[in-house]
N, C-alpha and C. Protein backbone atom coordinates (compact mmCIF):
# COMPACT_ATOMS: atom_id res chain seq x y z
N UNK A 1 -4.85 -57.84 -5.43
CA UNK A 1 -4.77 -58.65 -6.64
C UNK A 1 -5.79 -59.80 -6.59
N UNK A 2 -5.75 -60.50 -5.38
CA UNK A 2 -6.87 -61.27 -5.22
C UNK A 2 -8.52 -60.97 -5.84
N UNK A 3 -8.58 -60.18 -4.95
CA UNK A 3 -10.23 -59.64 -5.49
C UNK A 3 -10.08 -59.09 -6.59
N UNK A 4 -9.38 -58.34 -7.51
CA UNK A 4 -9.34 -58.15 -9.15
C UNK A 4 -9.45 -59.64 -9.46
N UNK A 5 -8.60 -60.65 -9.52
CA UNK A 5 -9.27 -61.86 -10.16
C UNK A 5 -10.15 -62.36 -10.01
N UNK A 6 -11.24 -62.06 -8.62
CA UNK A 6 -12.36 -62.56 -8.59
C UNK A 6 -13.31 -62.00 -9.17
N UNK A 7 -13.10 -60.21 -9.29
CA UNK A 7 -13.62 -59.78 -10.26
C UNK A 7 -13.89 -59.85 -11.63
N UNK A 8 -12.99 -60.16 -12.08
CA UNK A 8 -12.70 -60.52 -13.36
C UNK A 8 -12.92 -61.92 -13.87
N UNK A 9 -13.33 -63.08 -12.85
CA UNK A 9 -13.89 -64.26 -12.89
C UNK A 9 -15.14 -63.96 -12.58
N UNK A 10 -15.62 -63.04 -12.18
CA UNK A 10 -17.34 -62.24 -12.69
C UNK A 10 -17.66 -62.20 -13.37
N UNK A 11 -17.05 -61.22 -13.68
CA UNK A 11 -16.90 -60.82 -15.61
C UNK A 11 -16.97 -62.07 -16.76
N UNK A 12 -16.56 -62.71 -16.28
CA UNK A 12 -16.54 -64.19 -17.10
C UNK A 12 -17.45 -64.35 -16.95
N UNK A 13 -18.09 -64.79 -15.58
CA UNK A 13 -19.54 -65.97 -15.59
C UNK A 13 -20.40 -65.31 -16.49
N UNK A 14 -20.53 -63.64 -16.01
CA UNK A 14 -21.43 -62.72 -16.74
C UNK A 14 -21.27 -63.14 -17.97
N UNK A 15 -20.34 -62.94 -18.68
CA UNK A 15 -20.16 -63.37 -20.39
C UNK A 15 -20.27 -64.72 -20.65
N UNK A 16 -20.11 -65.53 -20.10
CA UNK A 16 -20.66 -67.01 -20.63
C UNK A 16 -21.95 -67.23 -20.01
N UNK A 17 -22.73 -66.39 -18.97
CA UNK A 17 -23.98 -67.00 -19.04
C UNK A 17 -25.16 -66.00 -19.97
N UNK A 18 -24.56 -64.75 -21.13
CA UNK A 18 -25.20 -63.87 -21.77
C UNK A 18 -25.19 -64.72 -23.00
N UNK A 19 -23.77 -65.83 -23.44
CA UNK A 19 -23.23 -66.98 -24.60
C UNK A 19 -24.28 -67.98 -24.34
N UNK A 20 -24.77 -68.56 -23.37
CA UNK A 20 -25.45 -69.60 -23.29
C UNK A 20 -27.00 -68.99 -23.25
N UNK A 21 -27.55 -67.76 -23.05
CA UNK A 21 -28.83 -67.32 -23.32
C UNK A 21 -28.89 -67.01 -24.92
N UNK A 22 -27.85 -66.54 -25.02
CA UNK A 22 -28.09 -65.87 -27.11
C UNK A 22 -28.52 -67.46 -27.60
N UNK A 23 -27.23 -68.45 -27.58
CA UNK A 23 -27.58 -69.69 -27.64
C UNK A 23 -28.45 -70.82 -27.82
N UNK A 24 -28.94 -70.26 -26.40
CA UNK A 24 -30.67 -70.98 -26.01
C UNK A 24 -31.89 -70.38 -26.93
N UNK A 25 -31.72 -68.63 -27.05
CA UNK A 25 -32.75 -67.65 -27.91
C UNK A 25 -32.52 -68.11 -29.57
N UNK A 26 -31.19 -68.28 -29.90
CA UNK A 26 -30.88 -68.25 -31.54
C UNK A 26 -30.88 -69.55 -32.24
N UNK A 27 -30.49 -70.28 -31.36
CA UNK A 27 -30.20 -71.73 -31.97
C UNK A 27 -31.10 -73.11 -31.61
N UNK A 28 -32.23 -72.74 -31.44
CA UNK A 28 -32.93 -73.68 -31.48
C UNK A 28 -33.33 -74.17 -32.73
N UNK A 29 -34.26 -75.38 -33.02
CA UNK A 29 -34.97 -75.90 -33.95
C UNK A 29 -35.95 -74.90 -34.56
N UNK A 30 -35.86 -74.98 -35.76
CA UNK A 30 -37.23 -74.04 -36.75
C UNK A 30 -38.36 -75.25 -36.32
N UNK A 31 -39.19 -74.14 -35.87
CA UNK A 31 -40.61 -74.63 -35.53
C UNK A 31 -40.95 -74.78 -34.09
N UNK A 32 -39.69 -75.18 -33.15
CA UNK A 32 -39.81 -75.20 -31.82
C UNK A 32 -39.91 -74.01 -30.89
N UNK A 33 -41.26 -74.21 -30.04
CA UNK A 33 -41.55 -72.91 -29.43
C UNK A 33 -40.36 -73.18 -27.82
N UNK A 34 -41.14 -72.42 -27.10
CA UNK A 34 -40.11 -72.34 -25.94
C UNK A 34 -40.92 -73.36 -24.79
N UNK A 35 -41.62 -73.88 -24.58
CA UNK A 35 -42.67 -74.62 -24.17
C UNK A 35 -42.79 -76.18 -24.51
N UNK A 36 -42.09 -76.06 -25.83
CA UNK A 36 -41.16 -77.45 -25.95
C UNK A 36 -40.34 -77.81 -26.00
N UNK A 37 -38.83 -77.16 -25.44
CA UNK A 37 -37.54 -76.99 -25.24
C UNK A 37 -37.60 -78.35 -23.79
N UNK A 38 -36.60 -79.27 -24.15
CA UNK A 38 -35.99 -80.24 -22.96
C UNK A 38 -36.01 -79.20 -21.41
N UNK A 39 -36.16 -80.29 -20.51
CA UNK A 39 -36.23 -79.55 -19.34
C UNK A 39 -34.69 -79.65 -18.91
N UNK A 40 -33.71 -80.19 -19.36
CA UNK A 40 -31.84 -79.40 -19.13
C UNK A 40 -32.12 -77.98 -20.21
N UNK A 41 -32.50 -77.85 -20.76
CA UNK A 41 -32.70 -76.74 -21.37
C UNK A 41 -33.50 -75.55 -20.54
N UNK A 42 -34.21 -75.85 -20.13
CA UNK A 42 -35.12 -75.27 -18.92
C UNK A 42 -34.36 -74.29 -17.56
N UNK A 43 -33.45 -75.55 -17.47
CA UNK A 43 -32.85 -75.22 -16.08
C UNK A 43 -31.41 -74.56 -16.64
N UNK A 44 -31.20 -74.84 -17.65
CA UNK A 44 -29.96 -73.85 -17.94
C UNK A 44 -29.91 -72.54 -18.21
N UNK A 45 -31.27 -72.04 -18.45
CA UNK A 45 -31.92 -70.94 -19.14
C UNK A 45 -31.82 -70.48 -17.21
N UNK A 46 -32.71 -70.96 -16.07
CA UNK A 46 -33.08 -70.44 -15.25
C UNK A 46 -31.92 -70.38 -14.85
N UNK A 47 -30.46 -71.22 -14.45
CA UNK A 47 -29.29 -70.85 -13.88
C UNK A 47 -28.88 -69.87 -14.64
N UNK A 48 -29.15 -69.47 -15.92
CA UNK A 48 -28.29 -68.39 -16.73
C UNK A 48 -28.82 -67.06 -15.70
N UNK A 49 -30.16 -67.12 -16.07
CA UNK A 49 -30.70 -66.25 -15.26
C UNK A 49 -30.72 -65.24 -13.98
N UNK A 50 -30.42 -66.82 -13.48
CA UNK A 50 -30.04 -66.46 -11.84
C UNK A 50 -28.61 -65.77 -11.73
N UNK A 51 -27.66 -66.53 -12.72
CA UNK A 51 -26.21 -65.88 -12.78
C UNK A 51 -26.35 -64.66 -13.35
N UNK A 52 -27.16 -64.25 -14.08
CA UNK A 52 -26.97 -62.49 -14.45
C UNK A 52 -27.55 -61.65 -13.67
N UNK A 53 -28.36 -62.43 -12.71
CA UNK A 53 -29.01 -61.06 -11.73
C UNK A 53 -28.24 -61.42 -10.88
N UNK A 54 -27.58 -62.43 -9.77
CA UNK A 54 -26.79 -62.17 -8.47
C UNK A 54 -25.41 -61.82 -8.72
N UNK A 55 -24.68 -61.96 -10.02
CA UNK A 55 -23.61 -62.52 -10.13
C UNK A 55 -23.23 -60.89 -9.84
N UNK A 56 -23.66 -59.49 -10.31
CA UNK A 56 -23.45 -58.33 -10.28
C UNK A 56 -23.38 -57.61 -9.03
N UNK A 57 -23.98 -58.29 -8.22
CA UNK A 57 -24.36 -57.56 -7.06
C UNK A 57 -23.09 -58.14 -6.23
N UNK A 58 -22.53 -59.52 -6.52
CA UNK A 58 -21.13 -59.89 -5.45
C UNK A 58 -19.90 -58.85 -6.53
N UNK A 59 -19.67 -58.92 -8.19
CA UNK A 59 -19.26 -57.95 -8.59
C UNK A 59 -19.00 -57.18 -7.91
N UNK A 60 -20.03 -56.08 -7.97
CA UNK A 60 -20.32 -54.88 -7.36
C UNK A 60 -19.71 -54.26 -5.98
N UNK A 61 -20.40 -55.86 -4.99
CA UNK A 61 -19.29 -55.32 -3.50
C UNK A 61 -18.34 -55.51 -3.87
N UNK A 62 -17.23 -56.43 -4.34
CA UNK A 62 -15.84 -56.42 -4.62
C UNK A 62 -15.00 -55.49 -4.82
N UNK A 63 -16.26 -54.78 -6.35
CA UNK A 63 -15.22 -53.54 -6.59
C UNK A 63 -15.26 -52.37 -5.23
N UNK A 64 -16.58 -52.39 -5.06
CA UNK A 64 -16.43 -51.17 -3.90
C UNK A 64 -15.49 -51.80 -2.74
N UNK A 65 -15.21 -53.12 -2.46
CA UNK A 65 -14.11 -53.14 -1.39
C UNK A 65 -12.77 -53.05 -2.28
N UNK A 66 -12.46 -53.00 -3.33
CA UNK A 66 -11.25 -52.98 -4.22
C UNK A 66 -11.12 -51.40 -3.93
N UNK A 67 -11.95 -50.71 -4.33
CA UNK A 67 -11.43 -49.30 -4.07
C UNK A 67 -11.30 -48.61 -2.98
């Protein structure tokens, strides 16, 4: 049961850091390129980032030790 909730608190980060990229892509200012976006904007984009490529791979072992 343990590791299903950690799994599933994966699953989360995954979905709120895909909410905070649509976010960052859709809702900016008309006229503002990406090159003039705040640098907390910057680094939230690169932690999103980083959370959708590692976050799968601890996923991933979990489930294979879940099964």
């Amino acid at each position: 049961m343990v590791l299903l909730g950690i799994y599933i608190g994966g699953l989360a980060t995954i979905l709120g850091s895909i909410n905070i990229l649509a976010t960052i892509i859709k809702m900016r200012a008309p006229g503002m390129t990406y090159f003039r976006l705040p640098i907390f904007v910057w680094s939230a984009l690169a932690t999103t980032a980083m959370t959708l490529v590692f976050t799968q791979f601890i996923a991933m072992s979990f489930l294979m030790v879940l099964f």
